[in-house]
C-alpha atoms as a PDB file:
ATOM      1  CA  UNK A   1      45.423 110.413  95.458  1.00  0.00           C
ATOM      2  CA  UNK A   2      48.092 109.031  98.062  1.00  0.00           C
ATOM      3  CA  UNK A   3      47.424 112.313  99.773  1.00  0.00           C
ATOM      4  CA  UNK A   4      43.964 111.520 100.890  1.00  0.00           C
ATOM      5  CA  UNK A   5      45.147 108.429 101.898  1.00  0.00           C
ATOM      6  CA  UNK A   6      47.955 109.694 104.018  1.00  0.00           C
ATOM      7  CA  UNK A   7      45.322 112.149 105.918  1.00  0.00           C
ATOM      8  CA  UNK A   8      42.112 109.734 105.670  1.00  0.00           C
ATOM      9  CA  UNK A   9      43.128 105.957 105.699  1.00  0.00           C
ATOM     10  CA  UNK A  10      42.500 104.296 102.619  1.00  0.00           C
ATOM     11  CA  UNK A  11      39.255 102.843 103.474  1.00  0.00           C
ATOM     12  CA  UNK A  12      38.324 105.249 106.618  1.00  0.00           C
ATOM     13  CA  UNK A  13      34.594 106.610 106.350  1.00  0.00           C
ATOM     14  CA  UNK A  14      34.210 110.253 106.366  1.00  0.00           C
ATOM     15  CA  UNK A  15      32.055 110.174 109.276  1.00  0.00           C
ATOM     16  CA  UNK A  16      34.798 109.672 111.887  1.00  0.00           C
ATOM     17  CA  UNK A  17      36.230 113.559 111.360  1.00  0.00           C
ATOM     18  CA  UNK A  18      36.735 115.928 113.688  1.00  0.00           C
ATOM     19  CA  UNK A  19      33.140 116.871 115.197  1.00  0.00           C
ATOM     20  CA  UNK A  20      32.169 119.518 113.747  1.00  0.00           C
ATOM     21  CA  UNK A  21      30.365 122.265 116.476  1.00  0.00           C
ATOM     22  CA  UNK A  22      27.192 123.268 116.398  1.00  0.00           C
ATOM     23  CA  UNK A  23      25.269 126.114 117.742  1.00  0.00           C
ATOM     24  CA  UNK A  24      22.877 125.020 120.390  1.00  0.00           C
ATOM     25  CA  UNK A  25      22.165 127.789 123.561  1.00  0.00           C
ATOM     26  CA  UNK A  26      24.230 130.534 121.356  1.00  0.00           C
ATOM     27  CA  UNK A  27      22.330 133.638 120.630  1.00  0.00           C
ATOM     28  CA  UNK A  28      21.874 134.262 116.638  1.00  0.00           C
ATOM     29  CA  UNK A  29      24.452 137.512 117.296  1.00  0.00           C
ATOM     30  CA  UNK A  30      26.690 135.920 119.789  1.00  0.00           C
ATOM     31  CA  UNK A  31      30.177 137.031 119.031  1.00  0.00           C
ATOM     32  CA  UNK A  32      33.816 136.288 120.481  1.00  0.00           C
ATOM     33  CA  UNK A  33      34.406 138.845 123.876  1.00  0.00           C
ATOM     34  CA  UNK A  34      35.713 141.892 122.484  1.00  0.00           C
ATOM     35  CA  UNK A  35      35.121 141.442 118.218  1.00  0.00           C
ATOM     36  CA  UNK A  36      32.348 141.323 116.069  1.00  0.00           C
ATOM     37  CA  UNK A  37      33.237 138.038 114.995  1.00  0.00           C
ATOM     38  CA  UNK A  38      30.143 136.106 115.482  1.00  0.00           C
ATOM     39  CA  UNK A  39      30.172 132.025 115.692  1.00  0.00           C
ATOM     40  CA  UNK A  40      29.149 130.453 112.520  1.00  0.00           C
ATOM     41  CA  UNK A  41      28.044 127.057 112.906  1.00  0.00           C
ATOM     42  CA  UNK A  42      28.940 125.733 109.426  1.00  0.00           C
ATOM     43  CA  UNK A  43      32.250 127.411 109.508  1.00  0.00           C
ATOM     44  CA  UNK A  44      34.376 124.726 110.056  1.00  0.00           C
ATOM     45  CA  UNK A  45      32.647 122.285 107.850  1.00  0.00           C
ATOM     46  CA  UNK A  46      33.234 124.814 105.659  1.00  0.00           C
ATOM     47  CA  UNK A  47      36.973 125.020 106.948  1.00  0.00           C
ATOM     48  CA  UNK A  48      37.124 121.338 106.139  1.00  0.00           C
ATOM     49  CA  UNK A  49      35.619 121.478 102.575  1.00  0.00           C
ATOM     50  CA  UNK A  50      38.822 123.964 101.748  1.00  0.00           C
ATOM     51  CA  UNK A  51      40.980 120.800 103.193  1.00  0.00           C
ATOM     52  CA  UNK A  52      39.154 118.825 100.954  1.00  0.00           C
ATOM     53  CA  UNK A  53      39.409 121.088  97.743  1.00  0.00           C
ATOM     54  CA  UNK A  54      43.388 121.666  98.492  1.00  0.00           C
ATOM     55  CA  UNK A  55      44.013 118.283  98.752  1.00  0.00           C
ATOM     56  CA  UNK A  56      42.064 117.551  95.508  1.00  0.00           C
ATOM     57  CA  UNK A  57      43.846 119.962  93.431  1.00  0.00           C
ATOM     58  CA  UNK A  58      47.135 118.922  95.101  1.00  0.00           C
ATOM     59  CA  UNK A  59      46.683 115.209  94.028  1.00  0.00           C
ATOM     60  CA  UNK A  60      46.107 117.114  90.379  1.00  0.00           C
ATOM     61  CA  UNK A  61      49.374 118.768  91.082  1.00  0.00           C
ATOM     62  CA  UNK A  62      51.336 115.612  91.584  1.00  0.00           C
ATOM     63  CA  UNK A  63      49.423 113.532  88.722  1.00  0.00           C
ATOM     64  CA  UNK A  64      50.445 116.783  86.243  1.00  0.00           C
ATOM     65  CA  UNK A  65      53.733 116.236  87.529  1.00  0.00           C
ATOM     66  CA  UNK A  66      53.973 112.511  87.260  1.00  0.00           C
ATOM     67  CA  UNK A  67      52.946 112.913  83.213  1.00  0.00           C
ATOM     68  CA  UNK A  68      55.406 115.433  82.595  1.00  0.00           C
ATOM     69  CA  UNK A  69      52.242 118.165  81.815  1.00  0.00           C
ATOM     70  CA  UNK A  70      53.968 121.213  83.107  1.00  0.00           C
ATOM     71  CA  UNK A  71      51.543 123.727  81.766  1.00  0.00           C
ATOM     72  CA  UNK A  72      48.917 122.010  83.616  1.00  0.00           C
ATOM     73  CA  UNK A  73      51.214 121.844  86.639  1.00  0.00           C
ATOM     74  CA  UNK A  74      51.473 125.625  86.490  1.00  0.00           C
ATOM     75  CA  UNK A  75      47.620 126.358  86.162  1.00  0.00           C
ATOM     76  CA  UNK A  76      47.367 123.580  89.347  1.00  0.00           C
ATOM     77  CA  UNK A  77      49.718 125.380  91.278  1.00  0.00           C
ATOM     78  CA  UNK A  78      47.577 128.674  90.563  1.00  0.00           C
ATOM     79  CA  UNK A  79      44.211 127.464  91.807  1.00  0.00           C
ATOM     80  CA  UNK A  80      46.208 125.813  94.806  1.00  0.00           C
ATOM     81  CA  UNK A  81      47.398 129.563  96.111  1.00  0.00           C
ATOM     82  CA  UNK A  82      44.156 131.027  95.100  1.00  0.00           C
ATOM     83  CA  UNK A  83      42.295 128.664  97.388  1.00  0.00           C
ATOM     84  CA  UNK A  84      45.009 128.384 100.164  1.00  0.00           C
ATOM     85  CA  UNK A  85      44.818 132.407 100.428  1.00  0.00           C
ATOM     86  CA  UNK A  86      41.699 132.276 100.583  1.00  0.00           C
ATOM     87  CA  UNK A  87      41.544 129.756 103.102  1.00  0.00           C
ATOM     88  CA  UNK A  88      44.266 131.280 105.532  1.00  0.00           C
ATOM     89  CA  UNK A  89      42.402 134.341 105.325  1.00  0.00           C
ATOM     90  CA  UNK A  90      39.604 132.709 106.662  1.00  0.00           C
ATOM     91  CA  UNK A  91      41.286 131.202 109.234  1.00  0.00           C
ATOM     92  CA  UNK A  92      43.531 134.509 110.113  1.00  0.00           C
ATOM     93  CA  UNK A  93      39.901 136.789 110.555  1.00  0.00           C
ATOM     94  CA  UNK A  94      37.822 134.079 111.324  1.00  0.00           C
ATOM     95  CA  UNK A  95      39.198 131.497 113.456  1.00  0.00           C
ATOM     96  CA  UNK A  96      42.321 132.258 115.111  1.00  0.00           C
ATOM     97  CA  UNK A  97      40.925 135.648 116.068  1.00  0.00           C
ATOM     98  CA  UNK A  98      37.705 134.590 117.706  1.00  0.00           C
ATOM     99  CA  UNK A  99      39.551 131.382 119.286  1.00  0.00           C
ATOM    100  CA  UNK A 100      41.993 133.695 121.124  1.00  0.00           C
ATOM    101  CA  UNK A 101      38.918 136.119 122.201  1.00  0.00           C
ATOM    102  CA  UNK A 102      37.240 133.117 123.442  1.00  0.00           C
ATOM    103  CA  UNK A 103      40.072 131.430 125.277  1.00  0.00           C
ATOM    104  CA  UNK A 104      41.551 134.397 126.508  1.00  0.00           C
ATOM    105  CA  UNK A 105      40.844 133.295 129.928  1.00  0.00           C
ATOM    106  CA  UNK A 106      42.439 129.911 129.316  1.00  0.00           C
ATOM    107  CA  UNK A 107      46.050 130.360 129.684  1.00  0.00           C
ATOM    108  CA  UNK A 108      47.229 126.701 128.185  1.00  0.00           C
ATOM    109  CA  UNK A 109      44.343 126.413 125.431  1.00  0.00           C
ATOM    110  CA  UNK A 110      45.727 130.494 124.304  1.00  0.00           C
ATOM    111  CA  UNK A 111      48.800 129.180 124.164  1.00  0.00           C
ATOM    112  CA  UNK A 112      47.867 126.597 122.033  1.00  0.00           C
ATOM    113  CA  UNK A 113      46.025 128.571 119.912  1.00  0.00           C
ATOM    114  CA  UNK A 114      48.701 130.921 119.529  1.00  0.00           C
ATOM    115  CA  UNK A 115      50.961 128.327 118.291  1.00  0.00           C
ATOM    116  CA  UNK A 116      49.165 127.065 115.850  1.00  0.00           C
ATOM    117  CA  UNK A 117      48.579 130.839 114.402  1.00  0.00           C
ATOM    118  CA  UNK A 118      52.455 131.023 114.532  1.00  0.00           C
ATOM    119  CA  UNK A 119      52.956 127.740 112.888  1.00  0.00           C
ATOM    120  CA  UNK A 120      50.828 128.590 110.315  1.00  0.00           C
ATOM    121  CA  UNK A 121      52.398 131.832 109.451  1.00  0.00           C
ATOM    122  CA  UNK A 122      55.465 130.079 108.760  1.00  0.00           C
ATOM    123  CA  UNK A 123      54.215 127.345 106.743  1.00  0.00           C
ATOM    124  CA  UNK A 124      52.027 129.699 104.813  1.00  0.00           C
ATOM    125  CA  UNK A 125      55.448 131.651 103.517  1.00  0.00           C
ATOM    126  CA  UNK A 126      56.838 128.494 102.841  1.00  0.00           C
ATOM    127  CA  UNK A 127      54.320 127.733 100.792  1.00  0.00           C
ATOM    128  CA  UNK A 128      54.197 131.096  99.599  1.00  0.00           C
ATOM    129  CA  UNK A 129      57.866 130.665  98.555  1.00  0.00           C
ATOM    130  CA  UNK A 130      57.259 127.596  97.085  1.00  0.00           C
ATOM    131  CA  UNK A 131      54.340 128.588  94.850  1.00  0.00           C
ATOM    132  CA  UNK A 132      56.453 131.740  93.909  1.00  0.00           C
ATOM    133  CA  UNK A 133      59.108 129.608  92.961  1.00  0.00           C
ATOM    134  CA  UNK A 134      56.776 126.755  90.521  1.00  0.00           C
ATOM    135  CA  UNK A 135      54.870 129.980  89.300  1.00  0.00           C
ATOM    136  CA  UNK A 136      56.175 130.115  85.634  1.00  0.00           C
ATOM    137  CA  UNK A 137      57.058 126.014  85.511  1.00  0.00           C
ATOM    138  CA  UNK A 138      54.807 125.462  82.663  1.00  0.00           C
ATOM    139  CA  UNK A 139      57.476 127.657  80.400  1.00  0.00           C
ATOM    140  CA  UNK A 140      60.357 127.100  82.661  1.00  0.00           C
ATOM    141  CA  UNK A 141      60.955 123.273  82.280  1.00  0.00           C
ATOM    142  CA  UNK A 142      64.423 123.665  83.520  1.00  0.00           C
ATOM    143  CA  UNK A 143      62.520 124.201  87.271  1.00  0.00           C
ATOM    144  CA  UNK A 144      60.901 120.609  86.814  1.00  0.00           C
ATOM    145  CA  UNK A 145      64.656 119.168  88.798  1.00  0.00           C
ATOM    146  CA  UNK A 146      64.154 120.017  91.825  1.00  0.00           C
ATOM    147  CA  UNK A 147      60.174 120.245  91.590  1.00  0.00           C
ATOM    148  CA  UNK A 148      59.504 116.805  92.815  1.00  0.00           C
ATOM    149  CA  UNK A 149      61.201 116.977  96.027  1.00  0.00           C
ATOM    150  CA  UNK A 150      59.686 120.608  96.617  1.00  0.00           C
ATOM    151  CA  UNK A 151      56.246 119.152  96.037  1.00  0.00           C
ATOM    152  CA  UNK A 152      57.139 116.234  98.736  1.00  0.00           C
ATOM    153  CA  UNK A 153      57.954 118.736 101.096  1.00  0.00           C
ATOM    154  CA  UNK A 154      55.135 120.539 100.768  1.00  0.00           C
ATOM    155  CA  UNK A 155      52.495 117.741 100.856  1.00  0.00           C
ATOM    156  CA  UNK A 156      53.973 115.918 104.261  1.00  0.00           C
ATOM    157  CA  UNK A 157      53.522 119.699 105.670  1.00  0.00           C
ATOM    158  CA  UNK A 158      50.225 119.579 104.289  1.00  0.00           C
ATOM    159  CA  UNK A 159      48.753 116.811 105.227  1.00  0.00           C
ATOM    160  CA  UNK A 160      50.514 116.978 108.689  1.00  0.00           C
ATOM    161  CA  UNK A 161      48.986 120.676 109.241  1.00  0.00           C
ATOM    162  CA  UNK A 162      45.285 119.325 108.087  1.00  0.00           C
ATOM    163  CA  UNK A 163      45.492 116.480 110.259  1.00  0.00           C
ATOM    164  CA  UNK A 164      46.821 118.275 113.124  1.00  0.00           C
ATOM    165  CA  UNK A 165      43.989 121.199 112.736  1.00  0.00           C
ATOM    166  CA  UNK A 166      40.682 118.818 112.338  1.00  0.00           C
ATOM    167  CA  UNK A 167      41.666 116.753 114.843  1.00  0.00           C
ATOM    168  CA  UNK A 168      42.733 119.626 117.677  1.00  0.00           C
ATOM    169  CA  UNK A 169      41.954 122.924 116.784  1.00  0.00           C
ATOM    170  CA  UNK A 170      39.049 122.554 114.842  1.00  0.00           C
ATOM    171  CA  UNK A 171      36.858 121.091 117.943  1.00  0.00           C
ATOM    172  CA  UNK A 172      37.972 124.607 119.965  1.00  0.00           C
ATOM    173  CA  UNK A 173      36.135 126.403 117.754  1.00  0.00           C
ATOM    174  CA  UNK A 174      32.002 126.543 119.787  1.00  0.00           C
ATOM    175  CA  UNK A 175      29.928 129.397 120.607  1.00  0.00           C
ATOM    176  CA  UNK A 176      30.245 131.879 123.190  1.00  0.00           C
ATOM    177  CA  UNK A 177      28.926 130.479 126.428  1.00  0.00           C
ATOM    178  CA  UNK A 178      29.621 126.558 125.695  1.00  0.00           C
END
C-alpha cells in the first residue's frame, strides 16, 4: 500500500483533502456558460472516490506482482483501465469542460485548466500504452522483465497526477455564480 502512503502520509487523516465544493446560492439547473453541464455538488467527492478505487486496485497490481501471480496481475490491470476510462471520461465531459466554460473569462486560471486537460491526455496514452502492453501478462510471462519498472513509472505519474489534481484543480471546480 506504499502508494497511499506516497499520496496520503502514512498516518495523515482523511479529513485534511482537498475541500470538496458545495452548492450553496447555485440554482438546482445552474449550468457552466454555454453547456448543459450542470454543477454537481458530489462530483468531485465522487472524483476522489475513483482516486481512491485506482489506487486500491493499483496496490493489488503491485502485491500480484511482488508474488509472482501474473494471472491475477492481468485481471488487476483490467479493472485498473476499466475504472481509469471511466474516470477520464468523467473528467473529459464533466470537469474539464465546465471548468473552461466557467473560467473562460479568467485568462491565467484557463490556462491552467487547459494544461492540466493537455497533461492528462498524454498521461492517459501512456497509460493506455502501458495497459496495452501488460494486457496478456498473465499468459505472457516473458513480459514480467521489464514489468516492474513499467509499473514504477506508472505509479510516480499516478500518484503525482492525483496529488496535483485534489490539491489544485479539484477546488476550481464551484457553481456558477461563486
Amino acid at each position: 500500500m506504499f502508494l497511499f502512503d506516497l499520496i496520503f502520509g502514512r498516518k495523515k487523516d482523511s479529513t485534511t483533502s482537498a475541500p470538496v465544493p458545495t452548492a450553496t446560492s447555485a440554482p438546482a439547473d445552474a449550468s457552466a456558460p454555454g453547456t448543459r453541464i450542470h454543477y454537481d455538488p458530489s462530483f468531485i467527492a465522487a472524483l476522489q472516490e475513483d482516486h481512491h478505487i485506482l489506487l486500491e486496485i493499483f496496490s493489488g497490481i503491485e502485491d500480484a506482482r511482488e508474488t509472482g501471480e501474473l494471472l491475477t496481475v492481468q485481471t488487476r490491470l483490467n479493472q485498473f483501465r476499466m475504472v481509469l476510462m471511466d474516470h477520464l471520461l468523467k473528467e473529459n465531459v464533466r470537469l474539464y469542460i465546465y471548468l473552461e466554460h466557467m473560467l473562460a473569462n479568467d485568462p491565467v486560471s484557463h490556462e491552467l485548466i487547459h494544461q492540466f486537460r493537455h497533461e492528462m491526455d498524454t498521461i492517459g496514452k501512456v497509460v493506455v500504452a502501458f495497459l496495452g502492453k501488460y494486457r496478456e501478462i498473465g499468459i505472457h510471462p516473458e513480459l514480467a522483465a521489464d514489468f516492474s519498472r513499467d509499473l514504477a513509472a506508472i505509479g510516480q505519474a499516478l500518484v503525482a497526477r492525483i496529488r496535483r489534481e485534489e490539491e489544485t484543480l479539484y477546488p476550481m471546480y464551484a457553481p456558477p455564480g461563486e
